[in-house]
C-alpha atoms as a PDB file:
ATOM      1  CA  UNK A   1      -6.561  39.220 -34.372  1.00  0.00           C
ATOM      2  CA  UNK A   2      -2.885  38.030 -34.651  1.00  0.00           C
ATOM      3  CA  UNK A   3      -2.373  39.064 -30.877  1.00  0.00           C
ATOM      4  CA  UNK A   4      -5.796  37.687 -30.037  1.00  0.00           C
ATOM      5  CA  UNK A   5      -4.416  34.156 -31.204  1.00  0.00           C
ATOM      6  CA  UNK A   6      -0.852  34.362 -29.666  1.00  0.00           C
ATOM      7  CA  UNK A   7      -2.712  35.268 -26.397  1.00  0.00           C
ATOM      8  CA  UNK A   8      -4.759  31.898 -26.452  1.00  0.00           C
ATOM      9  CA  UNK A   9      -1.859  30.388 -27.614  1.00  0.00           C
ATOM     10  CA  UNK A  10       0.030  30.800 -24.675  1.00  0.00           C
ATOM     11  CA  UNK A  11      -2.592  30.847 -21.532  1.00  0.00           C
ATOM     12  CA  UNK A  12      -3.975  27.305 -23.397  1.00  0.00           C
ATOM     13  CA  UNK A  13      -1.636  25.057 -21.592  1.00  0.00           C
ATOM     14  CA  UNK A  14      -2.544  27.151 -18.040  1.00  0.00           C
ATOM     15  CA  UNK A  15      -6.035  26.418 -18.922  1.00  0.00           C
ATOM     16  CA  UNK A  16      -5.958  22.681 -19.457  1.00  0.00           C
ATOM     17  CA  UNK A  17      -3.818  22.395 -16.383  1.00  0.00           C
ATOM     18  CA  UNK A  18      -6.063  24.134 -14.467  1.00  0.00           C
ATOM     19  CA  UNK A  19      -9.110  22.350 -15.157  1.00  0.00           C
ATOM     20  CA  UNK A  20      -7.818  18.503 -15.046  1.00  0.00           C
ATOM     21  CA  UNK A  21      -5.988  18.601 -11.589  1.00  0.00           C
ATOM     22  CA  UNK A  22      -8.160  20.108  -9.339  1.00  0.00           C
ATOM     23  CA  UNK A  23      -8.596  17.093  -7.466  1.00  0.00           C
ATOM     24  CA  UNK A  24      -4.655  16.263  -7.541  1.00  0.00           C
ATOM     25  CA  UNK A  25      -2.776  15.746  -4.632  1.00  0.00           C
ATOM     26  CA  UNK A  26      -2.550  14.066  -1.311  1.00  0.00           C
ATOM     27  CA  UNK A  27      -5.424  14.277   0.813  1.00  0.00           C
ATOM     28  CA  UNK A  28      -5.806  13.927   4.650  1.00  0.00           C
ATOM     29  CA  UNK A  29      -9.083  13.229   6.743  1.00  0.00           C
ATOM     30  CA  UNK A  30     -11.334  11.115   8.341  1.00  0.00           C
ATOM     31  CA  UNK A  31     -13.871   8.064   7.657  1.00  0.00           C
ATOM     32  CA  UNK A  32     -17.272   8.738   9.958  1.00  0.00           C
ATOM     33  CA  UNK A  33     -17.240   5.093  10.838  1.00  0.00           C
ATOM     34  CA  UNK A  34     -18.788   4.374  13.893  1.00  0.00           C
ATOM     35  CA  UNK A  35     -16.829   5.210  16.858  1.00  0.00           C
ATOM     36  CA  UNK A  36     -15.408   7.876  16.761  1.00  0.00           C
ATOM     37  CA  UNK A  37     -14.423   6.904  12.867  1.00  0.00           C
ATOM     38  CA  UNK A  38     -11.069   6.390  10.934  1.00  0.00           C
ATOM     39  CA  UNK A  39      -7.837   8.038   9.631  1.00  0.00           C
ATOM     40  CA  UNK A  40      -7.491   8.567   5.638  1.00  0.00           C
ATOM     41  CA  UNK A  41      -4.919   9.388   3.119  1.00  0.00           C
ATOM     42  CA  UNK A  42      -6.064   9.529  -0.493  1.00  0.00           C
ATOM     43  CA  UNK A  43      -3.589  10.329  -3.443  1.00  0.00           C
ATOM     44  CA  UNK A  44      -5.175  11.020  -6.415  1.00  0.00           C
ATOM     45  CA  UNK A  45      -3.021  12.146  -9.054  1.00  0.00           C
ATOM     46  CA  UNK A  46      -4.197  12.319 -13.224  1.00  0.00           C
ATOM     47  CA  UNK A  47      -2.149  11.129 -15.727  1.00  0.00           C
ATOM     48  CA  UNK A  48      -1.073  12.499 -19.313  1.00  0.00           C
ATOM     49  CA  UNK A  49      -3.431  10.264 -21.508  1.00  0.00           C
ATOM     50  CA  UNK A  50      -6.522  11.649 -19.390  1.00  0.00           C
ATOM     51  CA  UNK A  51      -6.677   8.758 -17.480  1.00  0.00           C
ATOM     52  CA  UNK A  52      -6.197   9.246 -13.637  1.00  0.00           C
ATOM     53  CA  UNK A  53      -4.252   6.935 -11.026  1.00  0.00           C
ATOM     54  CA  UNK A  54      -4.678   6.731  -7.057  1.00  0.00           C
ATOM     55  CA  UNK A  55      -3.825   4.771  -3.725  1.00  0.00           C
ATOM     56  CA  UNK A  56      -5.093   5.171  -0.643  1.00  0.00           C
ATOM     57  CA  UNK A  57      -4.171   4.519   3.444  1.00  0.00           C
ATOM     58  CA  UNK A  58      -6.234   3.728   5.935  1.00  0.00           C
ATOM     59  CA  UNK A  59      -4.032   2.951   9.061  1.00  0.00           C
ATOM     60  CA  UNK A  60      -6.677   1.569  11.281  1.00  0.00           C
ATOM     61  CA  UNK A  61      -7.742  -1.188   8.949  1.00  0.00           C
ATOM     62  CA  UNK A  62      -3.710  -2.231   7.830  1.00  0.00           C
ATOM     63  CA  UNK A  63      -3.946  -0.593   4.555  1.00  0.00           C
ATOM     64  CA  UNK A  64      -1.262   1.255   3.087  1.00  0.00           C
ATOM     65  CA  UNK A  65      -1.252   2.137  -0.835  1.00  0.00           C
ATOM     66  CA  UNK A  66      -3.725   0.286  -1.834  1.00  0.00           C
ATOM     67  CA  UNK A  67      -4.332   0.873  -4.975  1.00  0.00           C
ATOM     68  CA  UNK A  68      -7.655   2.526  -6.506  1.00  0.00           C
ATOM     69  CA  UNK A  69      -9.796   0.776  -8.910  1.00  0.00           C
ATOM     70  CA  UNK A  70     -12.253   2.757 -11.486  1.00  0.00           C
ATOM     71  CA  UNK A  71     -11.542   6.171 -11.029  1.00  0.00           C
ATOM     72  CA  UNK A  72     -14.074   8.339 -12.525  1.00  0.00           C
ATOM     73  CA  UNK A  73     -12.951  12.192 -12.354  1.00  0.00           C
ATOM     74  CA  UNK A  74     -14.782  15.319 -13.741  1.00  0.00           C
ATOM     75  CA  UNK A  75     -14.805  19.173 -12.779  1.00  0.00           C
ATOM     76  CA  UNK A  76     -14.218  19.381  -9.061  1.00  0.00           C
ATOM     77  CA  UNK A  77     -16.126  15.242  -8.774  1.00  0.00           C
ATOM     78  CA  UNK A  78     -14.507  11.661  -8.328  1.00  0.00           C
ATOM     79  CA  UNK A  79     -15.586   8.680  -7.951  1.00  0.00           C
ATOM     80  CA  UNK A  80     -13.501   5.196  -7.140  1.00  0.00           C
ATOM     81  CA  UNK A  81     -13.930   1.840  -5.308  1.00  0.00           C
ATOM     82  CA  UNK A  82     -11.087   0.373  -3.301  1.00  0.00           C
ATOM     83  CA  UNK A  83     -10.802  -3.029  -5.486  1.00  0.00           C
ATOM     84  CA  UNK A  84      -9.812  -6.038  -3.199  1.00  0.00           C
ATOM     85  CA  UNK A  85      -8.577  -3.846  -0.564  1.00  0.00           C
ATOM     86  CA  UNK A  86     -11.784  -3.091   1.670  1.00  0.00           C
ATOM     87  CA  UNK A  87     -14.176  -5.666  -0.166  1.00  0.00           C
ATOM     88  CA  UNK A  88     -16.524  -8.182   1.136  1.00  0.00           C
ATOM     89  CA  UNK A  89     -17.502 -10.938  -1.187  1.00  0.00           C
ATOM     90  CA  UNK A  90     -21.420 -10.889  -0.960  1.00  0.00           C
ATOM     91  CA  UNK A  91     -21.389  -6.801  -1.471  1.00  0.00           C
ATOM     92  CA  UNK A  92     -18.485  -6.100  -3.025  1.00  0.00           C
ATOM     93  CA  UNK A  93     -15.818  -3.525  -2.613  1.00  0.00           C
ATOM     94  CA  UNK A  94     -16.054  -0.251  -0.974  1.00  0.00           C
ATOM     95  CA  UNK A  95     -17.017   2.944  -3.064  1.00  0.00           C
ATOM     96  CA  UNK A  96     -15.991   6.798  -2.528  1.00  0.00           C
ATOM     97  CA  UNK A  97     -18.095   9.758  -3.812  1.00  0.00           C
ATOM     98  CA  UNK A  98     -16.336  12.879  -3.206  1.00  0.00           C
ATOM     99  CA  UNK A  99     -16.365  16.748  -4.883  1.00  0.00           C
ATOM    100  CA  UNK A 100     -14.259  19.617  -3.666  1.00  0.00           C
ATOM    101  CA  UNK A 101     -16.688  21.527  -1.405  1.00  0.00           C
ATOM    102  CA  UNK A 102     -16.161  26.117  -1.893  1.00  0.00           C
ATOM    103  CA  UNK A 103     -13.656  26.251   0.817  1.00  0.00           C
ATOM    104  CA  UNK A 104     -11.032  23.748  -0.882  1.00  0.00           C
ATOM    105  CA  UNK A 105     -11.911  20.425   1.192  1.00  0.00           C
ATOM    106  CA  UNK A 106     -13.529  17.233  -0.275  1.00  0.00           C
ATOM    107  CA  UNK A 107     -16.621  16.016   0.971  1.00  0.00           C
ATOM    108  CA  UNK A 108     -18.480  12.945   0.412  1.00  0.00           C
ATOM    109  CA  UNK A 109     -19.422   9.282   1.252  1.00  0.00           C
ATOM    110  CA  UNK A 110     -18.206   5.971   1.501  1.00  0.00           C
ATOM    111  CA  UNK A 111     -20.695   3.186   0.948  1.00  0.00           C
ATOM    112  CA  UNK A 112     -20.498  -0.265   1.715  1.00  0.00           C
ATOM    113  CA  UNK A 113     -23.370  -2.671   1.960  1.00  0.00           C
ATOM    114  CA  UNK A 114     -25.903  -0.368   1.908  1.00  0.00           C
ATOM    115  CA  UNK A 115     -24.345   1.678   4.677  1.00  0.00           C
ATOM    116  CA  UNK A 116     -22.905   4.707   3.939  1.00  0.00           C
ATOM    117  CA  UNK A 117     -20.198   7.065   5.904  1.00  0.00           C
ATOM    118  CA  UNK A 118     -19.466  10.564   5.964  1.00  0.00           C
ATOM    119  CA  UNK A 119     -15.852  11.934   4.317  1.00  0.00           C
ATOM    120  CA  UNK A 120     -14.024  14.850   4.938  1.00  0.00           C
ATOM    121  CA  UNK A 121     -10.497  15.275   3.612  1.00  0.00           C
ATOM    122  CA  UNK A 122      -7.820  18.397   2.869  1.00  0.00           C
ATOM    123  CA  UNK A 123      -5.366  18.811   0.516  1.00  0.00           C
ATOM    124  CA  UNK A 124      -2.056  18.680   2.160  1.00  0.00           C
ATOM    125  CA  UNK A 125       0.709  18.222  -0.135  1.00  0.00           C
ATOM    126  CA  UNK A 126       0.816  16.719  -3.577  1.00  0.00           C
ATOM    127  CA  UNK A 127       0.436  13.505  -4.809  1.00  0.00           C
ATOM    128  CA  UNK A 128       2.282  10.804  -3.455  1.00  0.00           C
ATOM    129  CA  UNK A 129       0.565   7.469  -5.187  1.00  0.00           C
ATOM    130  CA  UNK A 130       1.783   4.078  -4.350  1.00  0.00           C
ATOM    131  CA  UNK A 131       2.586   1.781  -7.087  1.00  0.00           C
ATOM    132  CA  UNK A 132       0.926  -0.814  -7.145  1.00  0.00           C
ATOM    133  CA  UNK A 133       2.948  -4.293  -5.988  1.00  0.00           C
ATOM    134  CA  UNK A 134       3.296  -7.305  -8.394  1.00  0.00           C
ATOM    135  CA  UNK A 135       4.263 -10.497  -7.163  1.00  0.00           C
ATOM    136  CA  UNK A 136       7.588 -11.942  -8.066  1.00  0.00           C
ATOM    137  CA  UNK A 137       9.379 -15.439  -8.122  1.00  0.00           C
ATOM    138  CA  UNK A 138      10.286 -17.044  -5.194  1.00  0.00           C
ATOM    139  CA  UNK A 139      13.328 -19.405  -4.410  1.00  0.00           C
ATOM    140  CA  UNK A 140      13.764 -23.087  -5.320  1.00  0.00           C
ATOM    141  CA  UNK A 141      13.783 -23.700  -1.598  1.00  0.00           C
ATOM    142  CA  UNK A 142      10.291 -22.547  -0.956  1.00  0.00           C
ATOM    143  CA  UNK A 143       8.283 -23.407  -3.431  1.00  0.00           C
ATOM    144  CA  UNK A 144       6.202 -26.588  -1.615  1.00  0.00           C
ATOM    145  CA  UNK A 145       3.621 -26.803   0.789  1.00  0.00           C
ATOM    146  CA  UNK A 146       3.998 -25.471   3.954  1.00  0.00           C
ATOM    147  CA  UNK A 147       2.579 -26.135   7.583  1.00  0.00           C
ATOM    148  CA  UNK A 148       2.118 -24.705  11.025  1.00  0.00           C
ATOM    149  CA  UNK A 149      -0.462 -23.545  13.494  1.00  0.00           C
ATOM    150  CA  UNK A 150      -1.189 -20.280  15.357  1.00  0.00           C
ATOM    151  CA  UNK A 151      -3.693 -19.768  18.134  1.00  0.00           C
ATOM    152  CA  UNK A 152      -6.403 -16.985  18.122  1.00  0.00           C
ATOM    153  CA  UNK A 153      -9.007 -16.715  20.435  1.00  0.00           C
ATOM    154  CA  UNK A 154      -7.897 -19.888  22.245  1.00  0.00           C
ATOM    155  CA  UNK A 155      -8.618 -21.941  19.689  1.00  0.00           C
ATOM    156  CA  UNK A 156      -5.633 -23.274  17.017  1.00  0.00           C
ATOM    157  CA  UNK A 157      -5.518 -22.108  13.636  1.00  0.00           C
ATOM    158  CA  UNK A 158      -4.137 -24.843  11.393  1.00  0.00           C
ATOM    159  CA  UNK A 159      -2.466 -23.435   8.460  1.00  0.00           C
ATOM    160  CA  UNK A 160      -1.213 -24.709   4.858  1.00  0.00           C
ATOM    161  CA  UNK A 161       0.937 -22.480   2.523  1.00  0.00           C
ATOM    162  CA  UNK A 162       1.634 -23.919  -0.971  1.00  0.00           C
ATOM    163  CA  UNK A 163       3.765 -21.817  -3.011  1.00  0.00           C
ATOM    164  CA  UNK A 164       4.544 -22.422  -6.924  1.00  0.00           C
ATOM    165  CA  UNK A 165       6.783 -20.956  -9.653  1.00  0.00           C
ATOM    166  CA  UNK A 166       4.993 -20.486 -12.814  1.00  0.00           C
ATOM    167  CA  UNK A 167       7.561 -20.124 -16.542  1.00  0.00           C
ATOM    168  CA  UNK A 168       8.157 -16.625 -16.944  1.00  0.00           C
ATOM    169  CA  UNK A 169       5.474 -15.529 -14.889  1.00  0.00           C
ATOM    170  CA  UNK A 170       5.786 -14.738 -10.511  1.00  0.00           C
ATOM    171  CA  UNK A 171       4.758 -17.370  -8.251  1.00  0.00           C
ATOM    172  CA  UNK A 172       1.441 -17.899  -7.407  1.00  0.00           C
ATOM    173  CA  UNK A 173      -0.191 -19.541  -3.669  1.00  0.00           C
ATOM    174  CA  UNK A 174      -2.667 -21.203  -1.749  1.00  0.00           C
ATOM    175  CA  UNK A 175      -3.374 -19.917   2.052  1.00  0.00           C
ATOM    176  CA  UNK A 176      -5.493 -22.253   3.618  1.00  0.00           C
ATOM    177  CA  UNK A 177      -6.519 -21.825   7.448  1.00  0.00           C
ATOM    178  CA  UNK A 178      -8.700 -24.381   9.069  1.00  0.00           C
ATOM    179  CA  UNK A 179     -10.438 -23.833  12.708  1.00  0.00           C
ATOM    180  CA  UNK A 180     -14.027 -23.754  13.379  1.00  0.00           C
ATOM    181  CA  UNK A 181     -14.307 -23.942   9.515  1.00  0.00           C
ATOM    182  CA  UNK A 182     -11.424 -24.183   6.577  1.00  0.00           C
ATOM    183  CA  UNK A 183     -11.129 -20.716   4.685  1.00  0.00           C
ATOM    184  CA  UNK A 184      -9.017 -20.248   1.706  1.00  0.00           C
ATOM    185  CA  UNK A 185      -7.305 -17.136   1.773  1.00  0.00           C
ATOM    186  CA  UNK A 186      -7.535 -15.291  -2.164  1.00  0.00           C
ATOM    187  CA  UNK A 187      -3.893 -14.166  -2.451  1.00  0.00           C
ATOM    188  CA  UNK A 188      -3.097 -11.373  -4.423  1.00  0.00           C
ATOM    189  CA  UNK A 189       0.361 -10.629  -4.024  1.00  0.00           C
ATOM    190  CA  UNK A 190       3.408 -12.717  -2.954  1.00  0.00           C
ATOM    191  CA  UNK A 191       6.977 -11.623  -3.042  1.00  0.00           C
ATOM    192  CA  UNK A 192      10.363 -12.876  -1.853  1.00  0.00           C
ATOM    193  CA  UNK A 193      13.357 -10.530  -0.830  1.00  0.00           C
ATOM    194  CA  UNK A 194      16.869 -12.077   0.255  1.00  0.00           C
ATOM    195  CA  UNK A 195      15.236 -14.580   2.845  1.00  0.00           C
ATOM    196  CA  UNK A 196      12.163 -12.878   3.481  1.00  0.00           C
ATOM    197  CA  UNK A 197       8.864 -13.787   1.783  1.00  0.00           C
ATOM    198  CA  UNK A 198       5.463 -11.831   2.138  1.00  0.00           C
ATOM    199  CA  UNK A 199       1.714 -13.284   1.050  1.00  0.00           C
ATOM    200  CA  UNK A 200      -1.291 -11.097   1.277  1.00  0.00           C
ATOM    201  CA  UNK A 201      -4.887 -11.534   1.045  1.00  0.00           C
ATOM    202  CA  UNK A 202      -5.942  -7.653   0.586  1.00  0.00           C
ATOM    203  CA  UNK A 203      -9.617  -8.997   0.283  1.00  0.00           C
ATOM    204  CA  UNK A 204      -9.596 -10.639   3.752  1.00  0.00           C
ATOM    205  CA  UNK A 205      -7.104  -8.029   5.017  1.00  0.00           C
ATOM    206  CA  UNK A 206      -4.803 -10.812   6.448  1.00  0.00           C
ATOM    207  CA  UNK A 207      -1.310 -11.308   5.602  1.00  0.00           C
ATOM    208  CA  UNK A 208       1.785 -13.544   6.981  1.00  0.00           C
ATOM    209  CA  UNK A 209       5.619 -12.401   6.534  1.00  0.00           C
ATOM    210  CA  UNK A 210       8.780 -14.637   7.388  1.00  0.00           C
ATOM    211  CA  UNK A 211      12.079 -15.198   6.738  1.00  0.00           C
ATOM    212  CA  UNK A 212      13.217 -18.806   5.712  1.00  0.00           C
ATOM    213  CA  UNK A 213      15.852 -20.312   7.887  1.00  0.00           C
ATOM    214  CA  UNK A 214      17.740 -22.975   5.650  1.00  0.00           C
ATOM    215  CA  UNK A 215      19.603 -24.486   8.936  1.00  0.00           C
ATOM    216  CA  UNK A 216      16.049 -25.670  10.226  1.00  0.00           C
ATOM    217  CA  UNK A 217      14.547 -25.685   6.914  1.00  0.00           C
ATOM    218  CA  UNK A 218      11.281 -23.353   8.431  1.00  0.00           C
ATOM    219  CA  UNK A 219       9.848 -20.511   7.830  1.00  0.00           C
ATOM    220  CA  UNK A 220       9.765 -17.916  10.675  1.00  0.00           C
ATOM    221  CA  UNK A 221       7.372 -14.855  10.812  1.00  0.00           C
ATOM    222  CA  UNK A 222       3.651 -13.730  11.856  1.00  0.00           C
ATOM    223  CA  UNK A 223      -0.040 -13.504  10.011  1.00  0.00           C
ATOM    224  CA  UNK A 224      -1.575 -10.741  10.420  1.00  0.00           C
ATOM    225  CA  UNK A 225      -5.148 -10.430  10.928  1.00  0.00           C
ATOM    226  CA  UNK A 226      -7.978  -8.525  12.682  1.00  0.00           C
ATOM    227  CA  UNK A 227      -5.543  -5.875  13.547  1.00  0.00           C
ATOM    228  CA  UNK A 228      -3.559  -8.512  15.411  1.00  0.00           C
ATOM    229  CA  UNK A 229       0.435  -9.630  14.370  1.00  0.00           C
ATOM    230  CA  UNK A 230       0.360 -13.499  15.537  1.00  0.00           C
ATOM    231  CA  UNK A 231       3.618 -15.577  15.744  1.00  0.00           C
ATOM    232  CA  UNK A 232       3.376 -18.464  13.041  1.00  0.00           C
ATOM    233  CA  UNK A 233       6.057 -21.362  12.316  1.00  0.00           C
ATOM    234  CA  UNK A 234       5.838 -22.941   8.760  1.00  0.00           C
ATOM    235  CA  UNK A 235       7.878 -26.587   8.622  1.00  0.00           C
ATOM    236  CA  UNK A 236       7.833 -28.143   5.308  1.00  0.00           C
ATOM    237  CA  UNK A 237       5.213 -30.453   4.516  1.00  0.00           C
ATOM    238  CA  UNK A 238       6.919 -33.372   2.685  1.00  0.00           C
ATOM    239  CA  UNK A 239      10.446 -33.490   1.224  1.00  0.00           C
ATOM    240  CA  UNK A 240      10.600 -33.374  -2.632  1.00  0.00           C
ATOM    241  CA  UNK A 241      12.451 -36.510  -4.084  1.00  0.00           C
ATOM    242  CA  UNK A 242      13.993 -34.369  -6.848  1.00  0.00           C
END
């Protein structure tokens, strides 16, 4: 009996580690997207409090690390949606469905709308998840409203940026783009590094990076959006007068 015990004893911590990460690690595939479909990388890695963490790429949409919302893992099944990242606002974001299939691969779906995609993917290293970006301050000098103009399509895009500092708390901002029709942008994340400040809208996959220029008081960079990087030139709205 005493040998029986010591023996469970010491394959117990084998066992547990064997049954919770079977779905661990970095994944590579394909989306069956119509035509032809689309490059994946999923990380899915679990955590020490049961709870699991993940982040996926998709290079031909722009989305790298994107973080995975509602992870539901059991014995060789998962289940996740891609939060803002792949999300349209009248059907909500995109779900996965996977389970590890008898030859080591995951299989599953991706649905969307009411349409639905085939998903293959192979275990290729291990887990490599992105952590997930927070926004941060930004710089006396750019917080205020901000305009310029890009073309797409042959029509202009007028823009207006608006950035704000909040006490103890990152900065937060308004994206507005007007053309045919005015759509404000939902930004989740915006972040400033030496000169350089980034914005992103993961929910309408669009984005605009610059660097501020002090001598000509603009902001220099590109929006990205529809797979397209677009030159865009912010000038400062109004002066403040303190």
């Amino acid at each position: 009996m005493r040998r029986t015990i010591i023996a469970l004893l010491l394959t117990a911590p084998a066992l547990a580690y064997g049954a919770a990460p079977a779905l661990e690690g970095r994944w590579e595939g394909r989306i069956g997207i119509p035509g032809g479909g689309t490059p994946v990388v999923l990380d899915l890695a679990a955590g020490p409090g049961g709870g699991w963490t993940g982040s996926v790429i998709l290079p031909g949409l722009g989305i790298k690390g994107a973080p995975l919302a509602n992870i539901v893992a059991g014995t060789g099944e998962v289940t996740f949606d891609l939060g803002s990242a792949l999300s349209i606002p009248s059907q909500g974001p995109a779900r996965f469905q996977a389970h590890l299939a008898a030859d080591g691969r995951m299989a599953g779906e991706m649905i969307q709308g009411g349409n639905t995609a085939a998903v293959s993917l192979e275990r290729v290293g291990p887990a490599q998840v992105d952590p997930a970006p927070r926004s941060s301050a930004v710089g006396r000098a750019l917080e205020d409203r901000w305009v310029g103009e890009f073309e797409l399509g042959g029509y202009p895009r007028h823009v207006t940026i608006t950035l704000e500092n909040h006490a103890n708390a990152a900065a937060t901002a308004t994206f507005v783009v007007v053309g045919k029709q005015t759509t404000n942008l939902p930004v989740d994340l915006v972040t400033e590094e030496g000169q350089f400040l980034r914005l992103e809208s993961q929910a309408m996959r669009v984005s605009f990076e610059g660097r501020f220029v002090a001598e000509a008081d603009e902001l220099r960079g590109t929006v990205a959006l529809l797979g397209l990087e677009l030159p865009l030139v912010l000038h400062r709205a109004a002066r403040r007068t303190s």
